[in-house]
C-alpha atoms as a PDB file:
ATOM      1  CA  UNK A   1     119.409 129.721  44.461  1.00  0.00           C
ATOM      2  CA  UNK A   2     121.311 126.181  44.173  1.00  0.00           C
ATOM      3  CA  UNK A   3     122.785 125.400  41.044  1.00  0.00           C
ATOM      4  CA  UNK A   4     120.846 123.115  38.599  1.00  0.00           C
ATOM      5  CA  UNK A   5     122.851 119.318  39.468  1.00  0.00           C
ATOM      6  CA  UNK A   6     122.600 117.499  36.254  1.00  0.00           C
ATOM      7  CA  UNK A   7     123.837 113.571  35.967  1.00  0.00           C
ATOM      8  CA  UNK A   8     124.859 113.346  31.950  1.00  0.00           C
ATOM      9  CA  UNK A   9     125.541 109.664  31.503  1.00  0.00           C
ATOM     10  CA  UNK A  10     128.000 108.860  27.973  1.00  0.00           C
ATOM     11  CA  UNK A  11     129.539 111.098  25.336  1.00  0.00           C
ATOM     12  CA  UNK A  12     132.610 109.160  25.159  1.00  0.00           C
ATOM     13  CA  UNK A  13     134.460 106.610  23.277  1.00  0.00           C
ATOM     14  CA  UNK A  14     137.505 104.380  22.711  1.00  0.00           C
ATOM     15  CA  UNK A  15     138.654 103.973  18.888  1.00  0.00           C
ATOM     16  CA  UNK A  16     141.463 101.402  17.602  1.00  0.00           C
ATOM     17  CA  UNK A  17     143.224 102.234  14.345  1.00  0.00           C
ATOM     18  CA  UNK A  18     145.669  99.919  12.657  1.00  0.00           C
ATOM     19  CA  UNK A  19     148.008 101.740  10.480  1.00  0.00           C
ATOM     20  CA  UNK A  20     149.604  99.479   7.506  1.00  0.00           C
ATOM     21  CA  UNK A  21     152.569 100.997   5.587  1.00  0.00           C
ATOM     22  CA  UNK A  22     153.811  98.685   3.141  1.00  0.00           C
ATOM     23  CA  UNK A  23     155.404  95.904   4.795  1.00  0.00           C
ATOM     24  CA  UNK A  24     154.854  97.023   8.516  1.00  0.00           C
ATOM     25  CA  UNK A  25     152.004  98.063  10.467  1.00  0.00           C
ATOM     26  CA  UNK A  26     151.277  99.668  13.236  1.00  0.00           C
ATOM     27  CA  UNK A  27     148.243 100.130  16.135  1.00  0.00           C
ATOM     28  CA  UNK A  28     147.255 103.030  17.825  1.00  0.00           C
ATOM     29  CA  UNK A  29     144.331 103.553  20.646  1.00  0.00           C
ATOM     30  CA  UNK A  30     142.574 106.852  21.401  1.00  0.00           C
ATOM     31  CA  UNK A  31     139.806 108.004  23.808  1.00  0.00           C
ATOM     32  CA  UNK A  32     137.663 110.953  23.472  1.00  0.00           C
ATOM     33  CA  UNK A  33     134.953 113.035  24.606  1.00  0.00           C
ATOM     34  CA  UNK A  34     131.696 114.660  23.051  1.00  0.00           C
ATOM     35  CA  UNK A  35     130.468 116.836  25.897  1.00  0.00           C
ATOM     36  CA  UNK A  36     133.476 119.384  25.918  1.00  0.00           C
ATOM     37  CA  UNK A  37     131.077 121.797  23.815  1.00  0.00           C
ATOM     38  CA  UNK A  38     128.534 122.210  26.417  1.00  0.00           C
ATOM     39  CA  UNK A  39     130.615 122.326  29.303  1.00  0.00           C
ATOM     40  CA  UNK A  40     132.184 125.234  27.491  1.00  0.00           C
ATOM     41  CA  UNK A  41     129.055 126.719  26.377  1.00  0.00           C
ATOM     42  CA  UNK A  42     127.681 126.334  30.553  1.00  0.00           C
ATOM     43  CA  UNK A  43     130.544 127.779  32.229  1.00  0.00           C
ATOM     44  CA  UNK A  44     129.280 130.267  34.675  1.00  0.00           C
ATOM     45  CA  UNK A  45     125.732 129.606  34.157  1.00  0.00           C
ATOM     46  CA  UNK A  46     123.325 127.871  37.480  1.00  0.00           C
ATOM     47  CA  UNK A  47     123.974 124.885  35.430  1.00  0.00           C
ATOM     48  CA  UNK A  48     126.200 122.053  37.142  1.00  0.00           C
ATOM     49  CA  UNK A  49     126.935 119.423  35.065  1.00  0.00           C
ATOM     50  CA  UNK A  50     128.319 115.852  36.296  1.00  0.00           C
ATOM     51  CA  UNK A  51     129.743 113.708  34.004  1.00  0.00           C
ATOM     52  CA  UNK A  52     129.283 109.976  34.186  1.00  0.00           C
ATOM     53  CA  UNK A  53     131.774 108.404  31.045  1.00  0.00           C
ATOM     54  CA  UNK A  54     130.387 105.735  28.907  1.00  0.00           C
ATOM     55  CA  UNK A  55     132.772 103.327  30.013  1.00  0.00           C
ATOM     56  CA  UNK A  56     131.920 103.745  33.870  1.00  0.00           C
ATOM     57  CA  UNK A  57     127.955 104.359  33.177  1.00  0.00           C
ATOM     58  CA  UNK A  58     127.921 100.023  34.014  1.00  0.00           C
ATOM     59  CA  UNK A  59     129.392 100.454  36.834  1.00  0.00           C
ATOM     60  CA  UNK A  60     128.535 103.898  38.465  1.00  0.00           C
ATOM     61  CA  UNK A  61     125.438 104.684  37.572  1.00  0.00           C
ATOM     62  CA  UNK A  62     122.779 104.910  40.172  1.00  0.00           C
ATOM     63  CA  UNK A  63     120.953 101.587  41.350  1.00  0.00           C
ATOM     64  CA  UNK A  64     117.794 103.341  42.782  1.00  0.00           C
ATOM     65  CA  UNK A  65     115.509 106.024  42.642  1.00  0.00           C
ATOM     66  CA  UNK A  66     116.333 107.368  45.806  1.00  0.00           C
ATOM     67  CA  UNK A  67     120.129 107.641  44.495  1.00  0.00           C
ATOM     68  CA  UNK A  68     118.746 109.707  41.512  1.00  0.00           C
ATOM     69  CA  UNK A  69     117.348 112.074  43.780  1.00  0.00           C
ATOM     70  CA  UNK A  70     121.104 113.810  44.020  1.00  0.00           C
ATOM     71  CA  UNK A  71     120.107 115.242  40.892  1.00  0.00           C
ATOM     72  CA  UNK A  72     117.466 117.459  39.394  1.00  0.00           C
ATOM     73  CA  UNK A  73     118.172 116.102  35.629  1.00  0.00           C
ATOM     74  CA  UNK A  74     119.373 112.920  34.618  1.00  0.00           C
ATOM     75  CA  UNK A  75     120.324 112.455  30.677  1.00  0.00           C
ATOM     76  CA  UNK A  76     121.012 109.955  28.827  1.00  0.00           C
ATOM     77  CA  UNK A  77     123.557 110.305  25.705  1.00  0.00           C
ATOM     78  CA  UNK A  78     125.225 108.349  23.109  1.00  0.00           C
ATOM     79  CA  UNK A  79     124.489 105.465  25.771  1.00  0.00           C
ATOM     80  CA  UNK A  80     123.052 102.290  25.354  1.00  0.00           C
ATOM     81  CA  UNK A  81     120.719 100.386  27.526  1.00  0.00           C
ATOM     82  CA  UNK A  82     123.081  97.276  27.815  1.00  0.00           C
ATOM     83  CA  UNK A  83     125.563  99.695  29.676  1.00  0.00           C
ATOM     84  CA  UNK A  84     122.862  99.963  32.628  1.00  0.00           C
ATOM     85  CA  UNK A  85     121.171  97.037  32.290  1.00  0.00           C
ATOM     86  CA  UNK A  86     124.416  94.748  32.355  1.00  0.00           C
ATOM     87  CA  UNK A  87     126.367  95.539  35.953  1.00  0.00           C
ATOM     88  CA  UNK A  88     129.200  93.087  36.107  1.00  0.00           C
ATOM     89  CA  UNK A  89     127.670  91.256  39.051  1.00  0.00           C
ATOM     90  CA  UNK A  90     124.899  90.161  36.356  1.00  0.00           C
ATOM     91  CA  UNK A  91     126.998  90.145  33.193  1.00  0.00           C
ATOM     92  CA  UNK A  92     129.761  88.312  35.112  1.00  0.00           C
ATOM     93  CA  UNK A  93     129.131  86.668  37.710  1.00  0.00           C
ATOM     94  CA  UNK A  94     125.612  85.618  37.175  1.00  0.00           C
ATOM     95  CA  UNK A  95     123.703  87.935  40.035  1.00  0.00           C
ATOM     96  CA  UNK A  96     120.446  89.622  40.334  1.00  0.00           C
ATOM     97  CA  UNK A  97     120.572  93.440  40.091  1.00  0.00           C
ATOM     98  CA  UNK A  98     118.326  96.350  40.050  1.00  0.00           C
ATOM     99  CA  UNK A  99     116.890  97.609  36.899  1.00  0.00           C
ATOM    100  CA  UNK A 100     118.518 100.936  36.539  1.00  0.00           C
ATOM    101  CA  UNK A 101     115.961 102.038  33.564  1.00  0.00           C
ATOM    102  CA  UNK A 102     112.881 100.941  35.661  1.00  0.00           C
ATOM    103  CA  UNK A 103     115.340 103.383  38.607  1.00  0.00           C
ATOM    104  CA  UNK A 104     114.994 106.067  36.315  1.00  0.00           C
ATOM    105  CA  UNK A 105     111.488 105.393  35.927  1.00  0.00           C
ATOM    106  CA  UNK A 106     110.199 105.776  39.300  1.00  0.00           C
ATOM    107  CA  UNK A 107     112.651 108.542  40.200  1.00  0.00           C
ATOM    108  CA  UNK A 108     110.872 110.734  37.114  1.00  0.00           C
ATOM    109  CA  UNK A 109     107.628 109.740  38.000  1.00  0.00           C
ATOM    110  CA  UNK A 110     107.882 111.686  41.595  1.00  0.00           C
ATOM    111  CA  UNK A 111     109.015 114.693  40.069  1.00  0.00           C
ATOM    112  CA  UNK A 112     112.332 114.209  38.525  1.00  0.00           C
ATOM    113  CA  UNK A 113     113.925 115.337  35.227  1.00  0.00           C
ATOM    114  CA  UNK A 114     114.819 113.272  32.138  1.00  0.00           C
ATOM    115  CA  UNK A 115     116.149 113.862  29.031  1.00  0.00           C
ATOM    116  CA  UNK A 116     117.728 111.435  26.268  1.00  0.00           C
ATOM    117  CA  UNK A 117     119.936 112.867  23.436  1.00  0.00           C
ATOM    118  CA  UNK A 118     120.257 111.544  20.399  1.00  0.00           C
ATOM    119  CA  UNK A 119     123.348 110.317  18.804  1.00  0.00           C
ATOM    120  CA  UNK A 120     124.248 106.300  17.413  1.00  0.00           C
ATOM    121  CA  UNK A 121     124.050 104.757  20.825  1.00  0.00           C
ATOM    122  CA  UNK A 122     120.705 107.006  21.950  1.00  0.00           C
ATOM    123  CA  UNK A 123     117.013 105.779  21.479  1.00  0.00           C
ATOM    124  CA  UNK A 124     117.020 102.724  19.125  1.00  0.00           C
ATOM    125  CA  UNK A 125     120.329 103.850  17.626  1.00  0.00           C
ATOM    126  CA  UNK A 126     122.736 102.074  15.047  1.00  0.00           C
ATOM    127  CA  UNK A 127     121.497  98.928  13.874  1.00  0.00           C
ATOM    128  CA  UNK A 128     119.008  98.778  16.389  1.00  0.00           C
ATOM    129  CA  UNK A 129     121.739  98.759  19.435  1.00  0.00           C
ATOM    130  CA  UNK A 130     121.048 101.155  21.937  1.00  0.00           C
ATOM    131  CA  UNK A 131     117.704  98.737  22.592  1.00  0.00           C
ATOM    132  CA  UNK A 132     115.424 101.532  24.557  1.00  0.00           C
ATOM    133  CA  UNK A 133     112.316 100.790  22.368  1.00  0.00           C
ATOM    134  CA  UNK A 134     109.961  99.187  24.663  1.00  0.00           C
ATOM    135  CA  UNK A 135     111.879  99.589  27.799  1.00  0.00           C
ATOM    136  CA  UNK A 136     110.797 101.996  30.525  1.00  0.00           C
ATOM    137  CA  UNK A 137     112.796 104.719  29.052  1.00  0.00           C
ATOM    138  CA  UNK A 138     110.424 104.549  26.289  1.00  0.00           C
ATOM    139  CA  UNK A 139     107.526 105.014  28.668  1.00  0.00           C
ATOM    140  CA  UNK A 140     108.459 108.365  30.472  1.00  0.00           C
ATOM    141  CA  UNK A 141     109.709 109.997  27.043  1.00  0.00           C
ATOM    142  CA  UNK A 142     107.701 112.053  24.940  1.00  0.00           C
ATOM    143  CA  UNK A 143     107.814 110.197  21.870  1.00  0.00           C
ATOM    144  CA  UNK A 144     107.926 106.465  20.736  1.00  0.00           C
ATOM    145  CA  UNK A 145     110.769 104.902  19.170  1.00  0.00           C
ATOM    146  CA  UNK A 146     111.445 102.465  16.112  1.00  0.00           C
ATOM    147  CA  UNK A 147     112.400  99.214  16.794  1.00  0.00           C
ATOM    148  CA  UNK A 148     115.391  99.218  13.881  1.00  0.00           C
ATOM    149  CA  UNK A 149     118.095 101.474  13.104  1.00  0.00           C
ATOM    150  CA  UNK A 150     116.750 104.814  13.680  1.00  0.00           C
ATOM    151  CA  UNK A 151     119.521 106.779  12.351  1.00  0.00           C
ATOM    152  CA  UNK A 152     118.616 109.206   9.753  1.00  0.00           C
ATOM    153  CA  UNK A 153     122.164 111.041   8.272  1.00  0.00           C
ATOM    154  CA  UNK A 154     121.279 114.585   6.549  1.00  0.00           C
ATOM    155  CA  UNK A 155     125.016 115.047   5.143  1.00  0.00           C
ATOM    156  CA  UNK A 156     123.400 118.240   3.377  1.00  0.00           C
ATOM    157  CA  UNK A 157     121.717 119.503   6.483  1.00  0.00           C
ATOM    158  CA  UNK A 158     118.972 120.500   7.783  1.00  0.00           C
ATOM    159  CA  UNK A 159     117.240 123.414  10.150  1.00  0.00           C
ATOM    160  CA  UNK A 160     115.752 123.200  13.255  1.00  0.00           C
ATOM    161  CA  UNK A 161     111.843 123.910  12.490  1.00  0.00           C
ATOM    162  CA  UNK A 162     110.400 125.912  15.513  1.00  0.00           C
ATOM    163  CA  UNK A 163     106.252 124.484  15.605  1.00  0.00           C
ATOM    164  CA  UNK A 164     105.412 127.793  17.156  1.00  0.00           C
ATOM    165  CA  UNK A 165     104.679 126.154  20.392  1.00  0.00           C
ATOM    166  CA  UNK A 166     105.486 128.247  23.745  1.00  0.00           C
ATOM    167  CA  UNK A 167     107.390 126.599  25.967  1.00  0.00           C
ATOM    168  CA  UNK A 168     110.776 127.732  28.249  1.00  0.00           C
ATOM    169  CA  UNK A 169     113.462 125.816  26.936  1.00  0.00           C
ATOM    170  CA  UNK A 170     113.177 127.642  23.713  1.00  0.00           C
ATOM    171  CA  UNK A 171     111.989 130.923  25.123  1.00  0.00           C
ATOM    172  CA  UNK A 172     113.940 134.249  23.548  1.00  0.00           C
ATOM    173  CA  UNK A 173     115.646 132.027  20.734  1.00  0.00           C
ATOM    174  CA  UNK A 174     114.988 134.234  17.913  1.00  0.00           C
ATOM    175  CA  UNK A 175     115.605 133.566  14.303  1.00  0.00           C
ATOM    176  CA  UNK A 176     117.216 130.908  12.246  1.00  0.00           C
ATOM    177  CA  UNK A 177     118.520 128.430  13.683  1.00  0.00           C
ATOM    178  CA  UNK A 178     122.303 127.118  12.968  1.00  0.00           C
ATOM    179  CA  UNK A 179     122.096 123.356  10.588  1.00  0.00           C
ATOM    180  CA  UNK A 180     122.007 119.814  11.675  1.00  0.00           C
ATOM    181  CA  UNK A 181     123.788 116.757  10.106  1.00  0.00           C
ATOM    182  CA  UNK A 182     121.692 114.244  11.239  1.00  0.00           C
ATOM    183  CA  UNK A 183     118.714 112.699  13.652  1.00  0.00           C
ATOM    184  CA  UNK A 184     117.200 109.782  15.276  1.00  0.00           C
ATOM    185  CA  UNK A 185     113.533 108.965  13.673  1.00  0.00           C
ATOM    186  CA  UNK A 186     110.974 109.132  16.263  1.00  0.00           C
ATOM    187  CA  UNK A 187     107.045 109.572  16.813  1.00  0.00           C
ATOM    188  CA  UNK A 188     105.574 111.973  18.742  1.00  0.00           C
ATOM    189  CA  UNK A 189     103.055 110.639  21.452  1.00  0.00           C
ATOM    190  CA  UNK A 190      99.547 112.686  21.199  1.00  0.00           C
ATOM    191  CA  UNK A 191     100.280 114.298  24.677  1.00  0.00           C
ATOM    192  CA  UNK A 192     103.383 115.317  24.161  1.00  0.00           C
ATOM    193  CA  UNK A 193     104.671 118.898  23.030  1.00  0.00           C
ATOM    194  CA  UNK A 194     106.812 119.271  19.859  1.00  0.00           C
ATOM    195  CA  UNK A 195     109.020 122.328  20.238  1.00  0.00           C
ATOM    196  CA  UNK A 196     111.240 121.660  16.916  1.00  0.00           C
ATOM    197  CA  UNK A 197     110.559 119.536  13.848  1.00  0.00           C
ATOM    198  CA  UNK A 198     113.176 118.373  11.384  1.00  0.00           C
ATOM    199  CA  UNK A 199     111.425 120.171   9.067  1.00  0.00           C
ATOM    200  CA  UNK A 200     109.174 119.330   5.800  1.00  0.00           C
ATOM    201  CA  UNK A 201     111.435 118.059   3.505  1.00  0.00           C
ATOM    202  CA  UNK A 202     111.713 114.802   6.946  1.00  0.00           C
ATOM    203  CA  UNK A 203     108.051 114.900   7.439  1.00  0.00           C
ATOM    204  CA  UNK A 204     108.368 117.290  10.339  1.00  0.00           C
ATOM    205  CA  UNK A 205     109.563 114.321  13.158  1.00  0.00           C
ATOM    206  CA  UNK A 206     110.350 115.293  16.187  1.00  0.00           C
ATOM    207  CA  UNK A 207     113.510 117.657  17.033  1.00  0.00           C
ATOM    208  CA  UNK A 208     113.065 118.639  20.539  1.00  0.00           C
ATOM    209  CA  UNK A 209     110.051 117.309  22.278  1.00  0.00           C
ATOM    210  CA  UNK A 210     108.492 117.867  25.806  1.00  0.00           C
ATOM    211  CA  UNK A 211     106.555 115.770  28.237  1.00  0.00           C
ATOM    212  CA  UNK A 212     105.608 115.004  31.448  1.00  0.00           C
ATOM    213  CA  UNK A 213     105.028 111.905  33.039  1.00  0.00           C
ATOM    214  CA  UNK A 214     103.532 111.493  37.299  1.00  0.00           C
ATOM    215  CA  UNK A 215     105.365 114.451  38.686  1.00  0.00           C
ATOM    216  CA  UNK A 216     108.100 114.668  36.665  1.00  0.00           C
ATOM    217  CA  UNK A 217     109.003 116.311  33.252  1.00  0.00           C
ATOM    218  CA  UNK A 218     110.993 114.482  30.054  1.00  0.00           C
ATOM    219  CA  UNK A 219     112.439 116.022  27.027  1.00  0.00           C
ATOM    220  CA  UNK A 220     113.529 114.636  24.066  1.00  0.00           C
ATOM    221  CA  UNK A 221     116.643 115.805  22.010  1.00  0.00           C
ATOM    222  CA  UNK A 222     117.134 113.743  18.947  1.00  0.00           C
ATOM    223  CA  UNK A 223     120.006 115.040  17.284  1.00  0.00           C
ATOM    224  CA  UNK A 224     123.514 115.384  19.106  1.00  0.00           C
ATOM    225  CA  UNK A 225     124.659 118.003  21.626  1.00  0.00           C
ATOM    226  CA  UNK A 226     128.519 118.410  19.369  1.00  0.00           C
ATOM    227  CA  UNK A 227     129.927 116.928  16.190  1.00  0.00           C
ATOM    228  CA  UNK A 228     129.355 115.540  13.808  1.00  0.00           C
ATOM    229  CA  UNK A 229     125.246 115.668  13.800  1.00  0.00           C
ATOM    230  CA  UNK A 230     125.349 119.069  15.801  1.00  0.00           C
ATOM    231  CA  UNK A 231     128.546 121.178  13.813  1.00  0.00           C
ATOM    232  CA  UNK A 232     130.549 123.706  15.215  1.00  0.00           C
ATOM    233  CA  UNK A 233     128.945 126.190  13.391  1.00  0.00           C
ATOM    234  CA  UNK A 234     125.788 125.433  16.287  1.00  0.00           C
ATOM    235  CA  UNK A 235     128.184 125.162  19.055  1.00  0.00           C
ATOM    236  CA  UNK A 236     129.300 128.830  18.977  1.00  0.00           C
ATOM    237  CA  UNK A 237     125.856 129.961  18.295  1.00  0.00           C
ATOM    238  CA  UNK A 238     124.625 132.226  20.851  1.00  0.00           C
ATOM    239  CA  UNK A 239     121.353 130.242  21.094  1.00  0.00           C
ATOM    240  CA  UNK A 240     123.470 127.042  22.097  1.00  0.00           C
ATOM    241  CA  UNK A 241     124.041 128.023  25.704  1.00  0.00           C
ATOM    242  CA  UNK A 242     120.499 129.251  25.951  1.00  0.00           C
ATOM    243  CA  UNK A 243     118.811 126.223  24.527  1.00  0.00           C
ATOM    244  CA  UNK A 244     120.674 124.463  27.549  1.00  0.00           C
ATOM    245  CA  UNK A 245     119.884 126.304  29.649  1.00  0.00           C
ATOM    246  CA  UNK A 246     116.437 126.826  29.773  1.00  0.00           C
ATOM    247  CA  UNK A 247     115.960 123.140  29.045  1.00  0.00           C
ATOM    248  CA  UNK A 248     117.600 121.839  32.282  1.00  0.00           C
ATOM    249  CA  UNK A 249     116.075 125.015  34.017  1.00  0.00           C
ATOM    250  CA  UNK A 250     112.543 123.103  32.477  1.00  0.00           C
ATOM    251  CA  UNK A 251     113.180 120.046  33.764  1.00  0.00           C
ATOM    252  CA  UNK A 252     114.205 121.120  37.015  1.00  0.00           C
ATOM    253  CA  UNK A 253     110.905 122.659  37.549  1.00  0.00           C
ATOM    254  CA  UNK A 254     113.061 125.640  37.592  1.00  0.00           C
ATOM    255  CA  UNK A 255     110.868 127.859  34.736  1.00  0.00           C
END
């Protein structure tokens, strides 16, 4: 059997620090990555994962649904809409463009795979930012999103709440699960799946929802998939790779 192709879109950043020591001072830049945790945990598994940076997601990212279909699962991370939405020939120089979240859209609706993870720059993100309330990514997800800041910090943390629902991606995960830091606040939609609250003490919002929409099938992740909302400690948890998995395997139509 092929390997799984999956299109993960963000998980990186660009910081600026200016250092001041007395007199003088100093600026240093640095760039990073988030995803180096589940490429780890996927090594060796039918996973494939292809990395689209934050920085290129303007530029790179697929125009149509028929350039989705190189994929079976296309997420969406620490991304916001603005960075597909705002291709230099629009931003720039003033030209029409395709619609890469109505793309995305279509492309799920005949049968592909979508996921969003959470993280400042994921569903309505911080200060409202990430702007993917009432777009079309909103549609095809399995819950609805706030149109504010959404962020919800749990610097004591919190454990995934299993709802007892059945469902592959979480199949064979057995006992407690490893703490969270953090979440964004959603709503599940009334035909959607939840597979993982936040627990009581957060009203029991949505952790790790499913859905389907036409063909296709959408999941929703709303914490982070590595620091600082997902620790280390859940990285090198043997459920990690598993969750992964089995949720890409899902929305492959794979399981």
């Amino acid at each position: 059997m092929t390997k799984i192709r999956v299109l993960i879109a963000g998980e990186t950043w660009s910081s600026a620090t200016t250092h001041t020591k007395g007199f003088d001072q100093f600026s240093t830049a640095e760039y990073q990555t988030g995803i180096a945790p589940l490429l780890a945990a996927l090594e060796g598994s039918d996973v494939e994962i292809v990395h689209l940076p934050g920085h290129e997601t303007h530029t790179r990212f697929p125009f149509t649904a028929k350039e989705l279909e190189a994929y079976d699962v296309v997420v969406l991370s620490d991304v916001g809409a603005n960075s597909l939405l705002l291709h230099p020939d629009t931003f720039v120089r003033g030209k029409r463009t395709p619609n890469r979240l109505k793309a995305i859209a279509e492309w799920v609706e005949g049968g592909g795979g979508f996921m969003m993870i959470g993280g400042y720059f994921s569903f309505q993100g911080l200060n409202g930012a990430a702007r993917y309330a009432r777009t079309p990514i909103e549609t095809i997800l399995p819950v609805t999103m706030l149109t504010a800041d959404d962020r919800v910090e749990v610097p004591e943390g919190f454990h995934p709440a299993p709802t007892g629902a059945a469902h592959p991606a979480i199949d064979g995960i057995a006992g407690a699960w490893p703490y969270l830091l953090g979440y964004n606040e959603t709503k599940l939609k009334a035909d959607a799946t939840l597979l993982l609250s936040v627990g009581a003490d957060y009203g029991e919002q949505p952790l790790l929802a499913a859905g389907t929409y036409g063909r296709g099938r959408t999941m929703a992740w709303t914490s982070d998939i590595g620091p600082h909302w997902l620790p280390t400690e859940f990285t090198e948890w043997d459920g990690y790779r598993r969750l992964w998995t089995q949720a890409f395997a899902w929305l492959a139509g794979r399981s």
